[in-house]
PDB file of N, CA and C in Angstrom:
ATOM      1  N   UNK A   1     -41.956-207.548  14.806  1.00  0.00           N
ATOM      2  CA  UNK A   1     -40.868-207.035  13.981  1.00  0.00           C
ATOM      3  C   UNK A   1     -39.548-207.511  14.573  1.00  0.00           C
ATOM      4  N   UNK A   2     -38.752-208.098  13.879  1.00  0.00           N
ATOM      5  CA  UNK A   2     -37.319-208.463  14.351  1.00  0.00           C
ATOM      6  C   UNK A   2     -36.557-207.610  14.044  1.00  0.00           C
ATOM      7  N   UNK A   3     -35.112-207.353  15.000  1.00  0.00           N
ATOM      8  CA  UNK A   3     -34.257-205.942  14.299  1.00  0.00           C
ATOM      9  C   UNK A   3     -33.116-206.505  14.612  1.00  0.00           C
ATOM     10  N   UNK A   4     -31.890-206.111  14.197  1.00  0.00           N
ATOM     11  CA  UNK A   4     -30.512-206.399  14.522  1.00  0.00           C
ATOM     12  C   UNK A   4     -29.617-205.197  13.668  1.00  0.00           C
ATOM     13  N   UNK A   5     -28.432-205.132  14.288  1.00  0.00           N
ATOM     14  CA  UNK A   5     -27.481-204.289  13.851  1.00  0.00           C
ATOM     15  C   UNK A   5     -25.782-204.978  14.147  1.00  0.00           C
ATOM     16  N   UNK A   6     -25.344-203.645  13.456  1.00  0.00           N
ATOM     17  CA  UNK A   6     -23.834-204.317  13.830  1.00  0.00           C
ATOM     18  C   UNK A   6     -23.134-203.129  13.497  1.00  0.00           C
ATOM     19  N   UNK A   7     -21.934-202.836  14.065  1.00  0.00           N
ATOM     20  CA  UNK A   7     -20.665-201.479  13.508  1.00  0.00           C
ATOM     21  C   UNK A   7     -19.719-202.302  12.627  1.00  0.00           C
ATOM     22  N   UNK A   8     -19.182-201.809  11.610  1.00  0.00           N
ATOM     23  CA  UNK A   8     -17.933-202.261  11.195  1.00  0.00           C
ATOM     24  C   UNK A   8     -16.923-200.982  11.141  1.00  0.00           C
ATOM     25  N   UNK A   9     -15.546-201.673  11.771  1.00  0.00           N
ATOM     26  CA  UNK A   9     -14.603-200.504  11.651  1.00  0.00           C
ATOM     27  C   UNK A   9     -14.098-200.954  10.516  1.00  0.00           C
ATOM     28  N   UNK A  10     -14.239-199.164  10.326  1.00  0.00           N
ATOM     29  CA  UNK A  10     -13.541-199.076   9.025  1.00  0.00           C
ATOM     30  C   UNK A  10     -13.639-197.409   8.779  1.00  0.00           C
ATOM     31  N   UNK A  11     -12.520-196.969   7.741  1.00  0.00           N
ATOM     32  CA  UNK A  11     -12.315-195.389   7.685  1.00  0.00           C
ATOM     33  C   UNK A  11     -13.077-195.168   6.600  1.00  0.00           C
ATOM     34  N   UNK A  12     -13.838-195.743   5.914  1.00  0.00           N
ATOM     35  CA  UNK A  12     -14.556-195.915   3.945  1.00  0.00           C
ATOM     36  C   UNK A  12     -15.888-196.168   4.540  1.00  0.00           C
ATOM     37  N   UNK A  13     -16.442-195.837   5.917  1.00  0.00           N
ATOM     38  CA  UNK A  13     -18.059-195.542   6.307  1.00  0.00           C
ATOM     39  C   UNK A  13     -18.744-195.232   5.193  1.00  0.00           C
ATOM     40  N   UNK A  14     -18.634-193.428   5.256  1.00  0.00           N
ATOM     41  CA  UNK A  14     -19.731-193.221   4.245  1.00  0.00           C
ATOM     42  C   UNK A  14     -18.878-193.252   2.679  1.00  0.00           C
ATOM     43  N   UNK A  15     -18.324-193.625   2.234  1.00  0.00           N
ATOM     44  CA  UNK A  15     -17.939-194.270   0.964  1.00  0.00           C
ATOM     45  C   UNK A  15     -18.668-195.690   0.906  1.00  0.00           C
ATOM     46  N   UNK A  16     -19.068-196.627   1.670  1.00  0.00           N
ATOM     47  CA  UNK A  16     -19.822-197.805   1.599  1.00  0.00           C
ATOM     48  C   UNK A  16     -21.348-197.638   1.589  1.00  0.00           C
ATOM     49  N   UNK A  17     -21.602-196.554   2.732  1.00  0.00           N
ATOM     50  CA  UNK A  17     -22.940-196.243   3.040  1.00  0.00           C
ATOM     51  C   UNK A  17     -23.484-195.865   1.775  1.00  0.00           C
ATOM     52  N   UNK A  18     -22.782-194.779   0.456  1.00  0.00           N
ATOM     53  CA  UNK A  18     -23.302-194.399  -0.590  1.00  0.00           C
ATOM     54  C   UNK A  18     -23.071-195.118  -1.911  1.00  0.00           C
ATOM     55  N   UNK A  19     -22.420-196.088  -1.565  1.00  0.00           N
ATOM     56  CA  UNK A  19     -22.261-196.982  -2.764  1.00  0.00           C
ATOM     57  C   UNK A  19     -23.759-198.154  -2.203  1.00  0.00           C
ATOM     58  N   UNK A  20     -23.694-198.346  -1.488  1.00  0.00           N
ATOM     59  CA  UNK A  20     -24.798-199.273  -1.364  1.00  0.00           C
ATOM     60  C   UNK A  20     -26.337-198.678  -1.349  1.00  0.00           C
ATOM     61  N   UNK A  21     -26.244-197.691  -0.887  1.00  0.00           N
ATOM     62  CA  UNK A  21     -27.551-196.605  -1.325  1.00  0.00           C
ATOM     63  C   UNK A  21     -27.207-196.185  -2.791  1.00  0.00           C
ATOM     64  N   UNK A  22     -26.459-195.919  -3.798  1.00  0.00           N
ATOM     65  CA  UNK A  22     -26.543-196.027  -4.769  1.00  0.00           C
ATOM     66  C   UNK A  22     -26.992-197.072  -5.638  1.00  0.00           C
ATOM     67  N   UNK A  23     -26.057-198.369  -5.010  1.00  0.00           N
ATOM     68  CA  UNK A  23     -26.741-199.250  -5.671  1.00  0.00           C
ATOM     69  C   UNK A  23     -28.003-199.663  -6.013  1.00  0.00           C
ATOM     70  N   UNK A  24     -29.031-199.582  -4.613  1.00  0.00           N
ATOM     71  CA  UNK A  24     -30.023-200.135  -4.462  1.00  0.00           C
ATOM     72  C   UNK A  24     -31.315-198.726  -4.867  1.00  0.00           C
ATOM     73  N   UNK A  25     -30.660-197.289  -5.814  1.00  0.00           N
ATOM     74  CA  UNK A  25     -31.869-196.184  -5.823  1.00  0.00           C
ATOM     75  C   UNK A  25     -32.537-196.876  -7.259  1.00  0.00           C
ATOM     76  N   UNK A  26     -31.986-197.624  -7.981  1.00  0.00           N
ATOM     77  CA  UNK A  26     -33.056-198.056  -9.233  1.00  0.00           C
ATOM     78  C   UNK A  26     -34.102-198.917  -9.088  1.00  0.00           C
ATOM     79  N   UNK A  27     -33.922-199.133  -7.693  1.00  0.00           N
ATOM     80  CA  UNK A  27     -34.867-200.318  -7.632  1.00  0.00           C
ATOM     81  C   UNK A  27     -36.091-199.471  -6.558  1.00  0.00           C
ATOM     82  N   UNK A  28     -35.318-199.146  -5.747  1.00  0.00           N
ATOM     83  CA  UNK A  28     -36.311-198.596  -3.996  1.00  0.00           C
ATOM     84  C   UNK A  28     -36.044-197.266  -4.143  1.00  0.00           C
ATOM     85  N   UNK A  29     -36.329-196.583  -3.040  1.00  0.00           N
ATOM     86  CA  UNK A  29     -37.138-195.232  -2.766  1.00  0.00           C
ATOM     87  C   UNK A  29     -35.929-194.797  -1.620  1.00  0.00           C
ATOM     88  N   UNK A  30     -34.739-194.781  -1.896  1.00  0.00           N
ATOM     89  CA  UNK A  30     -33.252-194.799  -1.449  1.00  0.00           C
ATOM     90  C   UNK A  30     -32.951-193.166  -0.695  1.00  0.00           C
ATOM     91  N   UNK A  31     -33.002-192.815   0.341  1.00  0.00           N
ATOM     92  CA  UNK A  31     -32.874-191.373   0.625  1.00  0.00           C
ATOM     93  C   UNK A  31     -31.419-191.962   1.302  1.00  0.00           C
ATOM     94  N   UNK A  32     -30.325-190.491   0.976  1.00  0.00           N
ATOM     95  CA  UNK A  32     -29.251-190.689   2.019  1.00  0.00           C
ATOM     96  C   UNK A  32     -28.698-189.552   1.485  1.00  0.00           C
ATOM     97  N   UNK A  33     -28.002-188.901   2.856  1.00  0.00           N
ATOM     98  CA  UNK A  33     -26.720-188.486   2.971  1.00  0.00           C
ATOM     99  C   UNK A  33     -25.221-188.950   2.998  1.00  0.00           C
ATOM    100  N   UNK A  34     -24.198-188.422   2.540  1.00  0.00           N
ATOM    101  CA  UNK A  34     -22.859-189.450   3.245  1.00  0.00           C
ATOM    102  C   UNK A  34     -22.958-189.566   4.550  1.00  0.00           C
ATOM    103  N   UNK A  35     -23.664-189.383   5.359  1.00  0.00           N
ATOM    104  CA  UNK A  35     -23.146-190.080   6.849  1.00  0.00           C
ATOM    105  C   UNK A  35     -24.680-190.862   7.284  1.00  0.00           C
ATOM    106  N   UNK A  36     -25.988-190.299   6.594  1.00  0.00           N
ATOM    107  CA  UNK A  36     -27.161-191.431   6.849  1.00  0.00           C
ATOM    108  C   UNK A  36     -27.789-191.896   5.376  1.00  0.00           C
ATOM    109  N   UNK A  37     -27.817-193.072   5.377  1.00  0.00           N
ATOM    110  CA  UNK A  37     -29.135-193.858   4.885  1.00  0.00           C
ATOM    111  C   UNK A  37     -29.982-194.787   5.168  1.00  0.00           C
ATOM    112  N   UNK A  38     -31.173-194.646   3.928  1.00  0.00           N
ATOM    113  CA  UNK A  38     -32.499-195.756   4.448  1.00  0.00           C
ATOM    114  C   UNK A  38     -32.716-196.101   3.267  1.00  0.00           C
ATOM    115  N   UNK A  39     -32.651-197.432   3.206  1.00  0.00           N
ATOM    116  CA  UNK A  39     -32.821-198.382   1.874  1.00  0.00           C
ATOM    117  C   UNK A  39     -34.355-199.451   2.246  1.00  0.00           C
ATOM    118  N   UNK A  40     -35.544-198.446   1.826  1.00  0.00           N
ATOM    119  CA  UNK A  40     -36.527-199.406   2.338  1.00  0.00           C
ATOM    120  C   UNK A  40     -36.940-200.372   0.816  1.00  0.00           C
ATOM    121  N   UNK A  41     -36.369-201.975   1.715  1.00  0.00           N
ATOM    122  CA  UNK A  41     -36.495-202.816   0.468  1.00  0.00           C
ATOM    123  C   UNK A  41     -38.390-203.367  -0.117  1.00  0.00           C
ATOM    124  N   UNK A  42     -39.259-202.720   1.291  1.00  0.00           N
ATOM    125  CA  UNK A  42     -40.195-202.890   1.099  1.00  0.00           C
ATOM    126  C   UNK A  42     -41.192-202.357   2.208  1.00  0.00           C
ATOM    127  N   UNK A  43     -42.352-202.708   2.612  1.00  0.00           N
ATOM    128  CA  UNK A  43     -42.936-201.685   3.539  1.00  0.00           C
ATOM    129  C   UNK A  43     -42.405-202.132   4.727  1.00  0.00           C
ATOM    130  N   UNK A  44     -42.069-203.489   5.148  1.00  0.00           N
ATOM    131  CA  UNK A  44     -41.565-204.000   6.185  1.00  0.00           C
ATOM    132  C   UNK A  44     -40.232-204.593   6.201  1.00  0.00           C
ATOM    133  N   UNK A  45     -39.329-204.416   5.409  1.00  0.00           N
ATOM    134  CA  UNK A  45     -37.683-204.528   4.731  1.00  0.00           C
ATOM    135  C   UNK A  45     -37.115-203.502   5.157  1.00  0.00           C
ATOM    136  N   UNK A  46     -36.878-203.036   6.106  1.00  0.00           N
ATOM    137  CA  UNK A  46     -35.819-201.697   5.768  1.00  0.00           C
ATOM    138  C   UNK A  46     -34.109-201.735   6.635  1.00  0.00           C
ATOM    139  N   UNK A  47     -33.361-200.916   5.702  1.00  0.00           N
ATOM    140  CA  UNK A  47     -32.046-201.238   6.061  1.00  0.00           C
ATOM    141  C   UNK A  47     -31.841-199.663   6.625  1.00  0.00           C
ATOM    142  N   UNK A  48     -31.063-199.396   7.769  1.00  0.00           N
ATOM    143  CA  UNK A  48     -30.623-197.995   7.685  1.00  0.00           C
ATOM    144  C   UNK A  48     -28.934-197.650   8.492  1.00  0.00           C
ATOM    145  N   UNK A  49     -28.645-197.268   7.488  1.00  0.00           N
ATOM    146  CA  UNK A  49     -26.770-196.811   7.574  1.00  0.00           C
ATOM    147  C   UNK A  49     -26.511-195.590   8.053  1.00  0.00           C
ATOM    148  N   UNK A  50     -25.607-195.775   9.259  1.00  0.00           N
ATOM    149  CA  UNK A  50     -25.148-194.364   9.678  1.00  0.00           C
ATOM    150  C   UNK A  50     -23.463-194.873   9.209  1.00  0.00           C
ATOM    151  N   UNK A  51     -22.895-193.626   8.979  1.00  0.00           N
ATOM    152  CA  UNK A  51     -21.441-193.355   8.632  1.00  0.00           C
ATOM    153  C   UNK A  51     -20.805-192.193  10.090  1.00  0.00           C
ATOM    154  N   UNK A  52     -19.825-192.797  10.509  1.00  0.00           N
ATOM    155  CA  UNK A  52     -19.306-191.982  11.293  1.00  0.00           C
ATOM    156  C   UNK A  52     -17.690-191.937  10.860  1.00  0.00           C
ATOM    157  N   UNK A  53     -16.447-191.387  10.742  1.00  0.00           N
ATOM    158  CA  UNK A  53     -15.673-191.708  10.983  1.00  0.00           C
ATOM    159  C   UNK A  53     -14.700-192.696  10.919  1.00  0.00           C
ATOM    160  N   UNK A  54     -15.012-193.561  12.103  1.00  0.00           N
ATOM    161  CA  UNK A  54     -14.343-194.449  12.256  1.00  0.00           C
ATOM    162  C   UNK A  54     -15.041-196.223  12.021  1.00  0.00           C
ATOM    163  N   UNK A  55     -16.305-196.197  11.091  1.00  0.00           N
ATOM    164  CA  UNK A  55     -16.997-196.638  11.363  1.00  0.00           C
ATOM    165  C   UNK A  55     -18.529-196.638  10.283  1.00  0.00           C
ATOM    166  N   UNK A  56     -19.190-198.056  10.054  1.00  0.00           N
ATOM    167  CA  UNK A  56     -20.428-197.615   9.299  1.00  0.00           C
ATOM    168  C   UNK A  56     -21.206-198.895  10.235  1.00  0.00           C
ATOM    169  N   UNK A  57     -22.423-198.654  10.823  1.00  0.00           N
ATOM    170  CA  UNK A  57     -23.946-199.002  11.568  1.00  0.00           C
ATOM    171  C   UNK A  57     -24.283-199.509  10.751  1.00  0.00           C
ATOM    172  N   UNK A  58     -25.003-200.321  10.823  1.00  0.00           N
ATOM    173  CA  UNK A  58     -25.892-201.031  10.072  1.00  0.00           C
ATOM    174  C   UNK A  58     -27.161-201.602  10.817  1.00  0.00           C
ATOM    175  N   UNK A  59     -28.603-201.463  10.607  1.00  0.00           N
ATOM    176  CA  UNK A  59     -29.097-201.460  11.167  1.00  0.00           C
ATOM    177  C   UNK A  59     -30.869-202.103  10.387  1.00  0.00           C
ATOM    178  N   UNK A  60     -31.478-203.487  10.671  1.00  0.00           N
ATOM    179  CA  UNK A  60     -31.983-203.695   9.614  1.00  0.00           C
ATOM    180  C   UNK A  60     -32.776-204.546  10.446  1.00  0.00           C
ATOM    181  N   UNK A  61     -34.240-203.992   9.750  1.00  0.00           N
ATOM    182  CA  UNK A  61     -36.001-204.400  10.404  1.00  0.00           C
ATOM    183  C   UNK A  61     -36.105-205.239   9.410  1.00  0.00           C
ATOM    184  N   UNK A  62     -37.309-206.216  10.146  1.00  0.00           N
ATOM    185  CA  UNK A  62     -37.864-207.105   9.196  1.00  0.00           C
ATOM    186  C   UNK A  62     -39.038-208.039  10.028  1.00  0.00           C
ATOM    187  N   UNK A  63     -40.176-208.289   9.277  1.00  0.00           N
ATOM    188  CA  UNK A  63     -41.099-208.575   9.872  1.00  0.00           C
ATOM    189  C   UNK A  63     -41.218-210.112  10.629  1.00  0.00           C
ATOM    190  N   UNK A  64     -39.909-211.112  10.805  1.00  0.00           N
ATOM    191  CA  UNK A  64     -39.704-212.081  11.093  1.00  0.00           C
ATOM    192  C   UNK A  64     -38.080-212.429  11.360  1.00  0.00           C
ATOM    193  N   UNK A  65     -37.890-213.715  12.302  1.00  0.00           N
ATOM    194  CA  UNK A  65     -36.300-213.836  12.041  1.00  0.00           C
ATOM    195  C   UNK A  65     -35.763-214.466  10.619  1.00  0.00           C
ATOM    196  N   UNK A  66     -36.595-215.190   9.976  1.00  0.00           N
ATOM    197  CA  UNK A  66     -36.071-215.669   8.847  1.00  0.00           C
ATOM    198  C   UNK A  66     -35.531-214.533   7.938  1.00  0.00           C
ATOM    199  N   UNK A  67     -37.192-213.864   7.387  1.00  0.00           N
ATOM    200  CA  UNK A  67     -36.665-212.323   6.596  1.00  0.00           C
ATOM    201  C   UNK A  67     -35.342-211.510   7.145  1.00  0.00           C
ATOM    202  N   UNK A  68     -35.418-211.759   8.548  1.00  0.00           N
ATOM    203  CA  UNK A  68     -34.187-210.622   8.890  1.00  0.00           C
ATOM    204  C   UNK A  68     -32.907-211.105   8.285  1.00  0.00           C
ATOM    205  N   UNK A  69     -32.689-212.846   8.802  1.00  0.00           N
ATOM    206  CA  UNK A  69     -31.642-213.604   8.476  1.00  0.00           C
ATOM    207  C   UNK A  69     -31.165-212.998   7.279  1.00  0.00           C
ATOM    208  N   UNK A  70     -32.101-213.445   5.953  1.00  0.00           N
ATOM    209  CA  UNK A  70     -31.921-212.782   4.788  1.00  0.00           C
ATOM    210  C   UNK A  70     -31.473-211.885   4.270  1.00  0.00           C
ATOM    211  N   UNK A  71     -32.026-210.443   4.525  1.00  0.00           N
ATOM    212  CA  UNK A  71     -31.853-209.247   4.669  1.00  0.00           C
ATOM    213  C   UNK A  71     -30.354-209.164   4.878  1.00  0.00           C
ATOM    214  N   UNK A  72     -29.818-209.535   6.100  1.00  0.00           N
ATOM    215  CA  UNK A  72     -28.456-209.405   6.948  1.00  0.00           C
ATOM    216  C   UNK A  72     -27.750-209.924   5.495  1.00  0.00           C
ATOM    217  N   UNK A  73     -27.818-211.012   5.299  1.00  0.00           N
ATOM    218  CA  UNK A  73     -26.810-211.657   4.316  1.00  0.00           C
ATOM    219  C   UNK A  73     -26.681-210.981   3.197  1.00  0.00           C
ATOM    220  N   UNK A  74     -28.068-210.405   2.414  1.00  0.00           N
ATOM    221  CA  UNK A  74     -28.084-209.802   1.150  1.00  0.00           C
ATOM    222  C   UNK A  74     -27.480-208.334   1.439  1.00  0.00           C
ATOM    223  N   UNK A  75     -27.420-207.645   2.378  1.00  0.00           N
ATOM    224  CA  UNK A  75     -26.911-206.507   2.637  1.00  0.00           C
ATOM    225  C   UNK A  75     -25.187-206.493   3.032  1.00  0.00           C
ATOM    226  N   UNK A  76     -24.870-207.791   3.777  1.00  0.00           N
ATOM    227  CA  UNK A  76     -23.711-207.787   3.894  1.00  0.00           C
ATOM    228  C   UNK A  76     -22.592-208.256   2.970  1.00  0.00           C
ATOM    229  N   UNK A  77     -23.242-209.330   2.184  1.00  0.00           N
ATOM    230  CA  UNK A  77     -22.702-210.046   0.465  1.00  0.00           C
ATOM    231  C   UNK A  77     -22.344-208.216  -0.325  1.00  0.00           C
ATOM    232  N   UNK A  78     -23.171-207.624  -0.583  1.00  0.00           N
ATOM    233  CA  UNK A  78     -23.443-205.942  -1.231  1.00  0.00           C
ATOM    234  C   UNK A  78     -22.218-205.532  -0.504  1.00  0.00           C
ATOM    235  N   UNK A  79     -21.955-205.298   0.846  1.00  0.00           N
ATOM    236  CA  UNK A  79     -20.633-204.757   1.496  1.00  0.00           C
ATOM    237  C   UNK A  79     -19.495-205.114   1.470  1.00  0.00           C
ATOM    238  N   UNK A  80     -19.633-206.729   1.139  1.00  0.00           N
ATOM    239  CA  UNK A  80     -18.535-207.253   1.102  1.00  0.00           C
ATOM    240  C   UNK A  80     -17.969-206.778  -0.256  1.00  0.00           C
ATOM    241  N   UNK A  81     -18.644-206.710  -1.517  1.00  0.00           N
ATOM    242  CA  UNK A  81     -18.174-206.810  -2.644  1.00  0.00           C
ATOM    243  C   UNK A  81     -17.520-205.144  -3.079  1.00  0.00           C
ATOM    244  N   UNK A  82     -18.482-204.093  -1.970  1.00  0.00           N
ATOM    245  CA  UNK A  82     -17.548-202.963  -2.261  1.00  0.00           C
ATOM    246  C   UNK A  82     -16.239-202.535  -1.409  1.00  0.00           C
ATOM    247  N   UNK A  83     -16.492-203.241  -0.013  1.00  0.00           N
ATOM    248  CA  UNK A  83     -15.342-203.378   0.487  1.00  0.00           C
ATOM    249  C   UNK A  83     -14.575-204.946   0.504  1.00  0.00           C
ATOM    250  N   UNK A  84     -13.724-205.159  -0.631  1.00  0.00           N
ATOM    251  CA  UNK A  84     -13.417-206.120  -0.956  1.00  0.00           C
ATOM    252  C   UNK A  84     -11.918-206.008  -0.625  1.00  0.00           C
ATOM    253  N   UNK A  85     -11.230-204.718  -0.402  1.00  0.00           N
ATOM    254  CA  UNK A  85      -9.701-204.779   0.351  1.00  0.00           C
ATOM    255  C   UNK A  85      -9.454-205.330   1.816  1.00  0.00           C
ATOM    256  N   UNK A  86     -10.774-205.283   2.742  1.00  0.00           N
ATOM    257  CA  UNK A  86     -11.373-204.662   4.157  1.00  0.00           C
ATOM    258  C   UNK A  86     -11.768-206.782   4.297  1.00  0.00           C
ATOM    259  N   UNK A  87     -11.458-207.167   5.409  1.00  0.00           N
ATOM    260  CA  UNK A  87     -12.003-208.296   6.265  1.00  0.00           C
ATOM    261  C   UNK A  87     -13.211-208.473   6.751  1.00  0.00           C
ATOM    262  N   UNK A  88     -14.452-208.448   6.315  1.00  0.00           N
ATOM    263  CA  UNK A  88     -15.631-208.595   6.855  1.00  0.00           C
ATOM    264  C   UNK A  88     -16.492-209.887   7.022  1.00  0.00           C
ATOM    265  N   UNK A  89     -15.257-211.138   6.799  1.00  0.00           N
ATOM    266  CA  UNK A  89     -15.838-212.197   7.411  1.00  0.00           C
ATOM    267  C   UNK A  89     -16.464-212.305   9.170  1.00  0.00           C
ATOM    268  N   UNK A  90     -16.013-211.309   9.565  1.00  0.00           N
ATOM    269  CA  UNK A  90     -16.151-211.835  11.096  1.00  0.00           C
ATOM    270  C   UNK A  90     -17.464-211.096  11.308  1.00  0.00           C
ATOM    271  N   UNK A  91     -18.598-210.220  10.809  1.00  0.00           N
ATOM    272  CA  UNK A  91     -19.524-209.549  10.945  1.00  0.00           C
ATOM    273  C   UNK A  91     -21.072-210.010  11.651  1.00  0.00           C
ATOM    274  N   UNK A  92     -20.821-209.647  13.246  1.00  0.00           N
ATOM    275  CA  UNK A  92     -21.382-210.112  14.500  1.00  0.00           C
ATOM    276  C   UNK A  92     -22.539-209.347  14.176  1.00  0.00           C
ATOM    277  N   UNK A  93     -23.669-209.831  14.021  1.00  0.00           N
ATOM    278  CA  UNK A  93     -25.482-209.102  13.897  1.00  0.00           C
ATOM    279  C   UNK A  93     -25.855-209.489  15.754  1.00  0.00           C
ATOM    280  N   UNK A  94     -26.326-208.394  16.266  1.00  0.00           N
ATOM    281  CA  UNK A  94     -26.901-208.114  17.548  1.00  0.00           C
ATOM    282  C   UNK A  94     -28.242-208.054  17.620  1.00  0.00           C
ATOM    283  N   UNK A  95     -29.259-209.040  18.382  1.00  0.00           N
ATOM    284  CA  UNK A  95     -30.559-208.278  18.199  1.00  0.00           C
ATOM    285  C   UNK A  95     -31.080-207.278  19.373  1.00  0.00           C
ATOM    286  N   UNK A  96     -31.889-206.396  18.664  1.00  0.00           N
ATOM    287  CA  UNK A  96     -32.475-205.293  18.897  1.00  0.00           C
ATOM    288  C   UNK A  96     -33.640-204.994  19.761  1.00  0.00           C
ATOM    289  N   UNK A  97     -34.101-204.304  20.225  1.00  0.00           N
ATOM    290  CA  UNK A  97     -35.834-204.202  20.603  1.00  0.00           C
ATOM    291  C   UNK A  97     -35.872-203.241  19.185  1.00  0.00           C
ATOM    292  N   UNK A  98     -37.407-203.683  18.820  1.00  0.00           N
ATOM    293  CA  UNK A  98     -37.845-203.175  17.292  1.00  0.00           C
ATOM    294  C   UNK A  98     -38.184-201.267  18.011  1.00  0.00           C
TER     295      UNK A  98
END
């Protein structure tokens, strides 16, 4: 299993965290609060958002580095477009122990 994460500052955490768990409940099995979600895109796909403050986690499994690659981009393209006032070209993915 490959994993990676990343923080973005920003004060619109869980305003992003629930627009993107909104987005994605017609399709997947979408549980969240404003400050957690889990967007499992499949049995081995899963994305999960914490909202703090100053700040939204991002945090995303996947059964290979390619899939993860993927994942990262399709989740962060989705962030970019709701935070579209906000700079998120510079968005550093860290890897993880699974």
């Amino acid at each position: 299993m490959a994993v990676s994460h990343t923080t973005i500052a920003t004060a619109s955490g869980s305003r992003y965290l629930q627009q993107l768990c909104n987005h994605w409940k017609h399709k997947f099995a979408v549980e969240n609060t404003p400050e957690h979600g889990v967007i499992p895109f499949s049995d081995d796909r899963v994305c999960t958002l914490d909202a703090t403050t100053d700040g939204l986690s991002i945090r995303i499994e996947a059964p290979d580095e390619e899939s993860l690659e993927r994942l990262q981009g399709v989740v962060i393209d989705h962030l970019k477009r709701f935070a579209f006032r906000e700079n998120l070209e510079s968005v550093r993915w860290e890897r993880a122990p699974a």
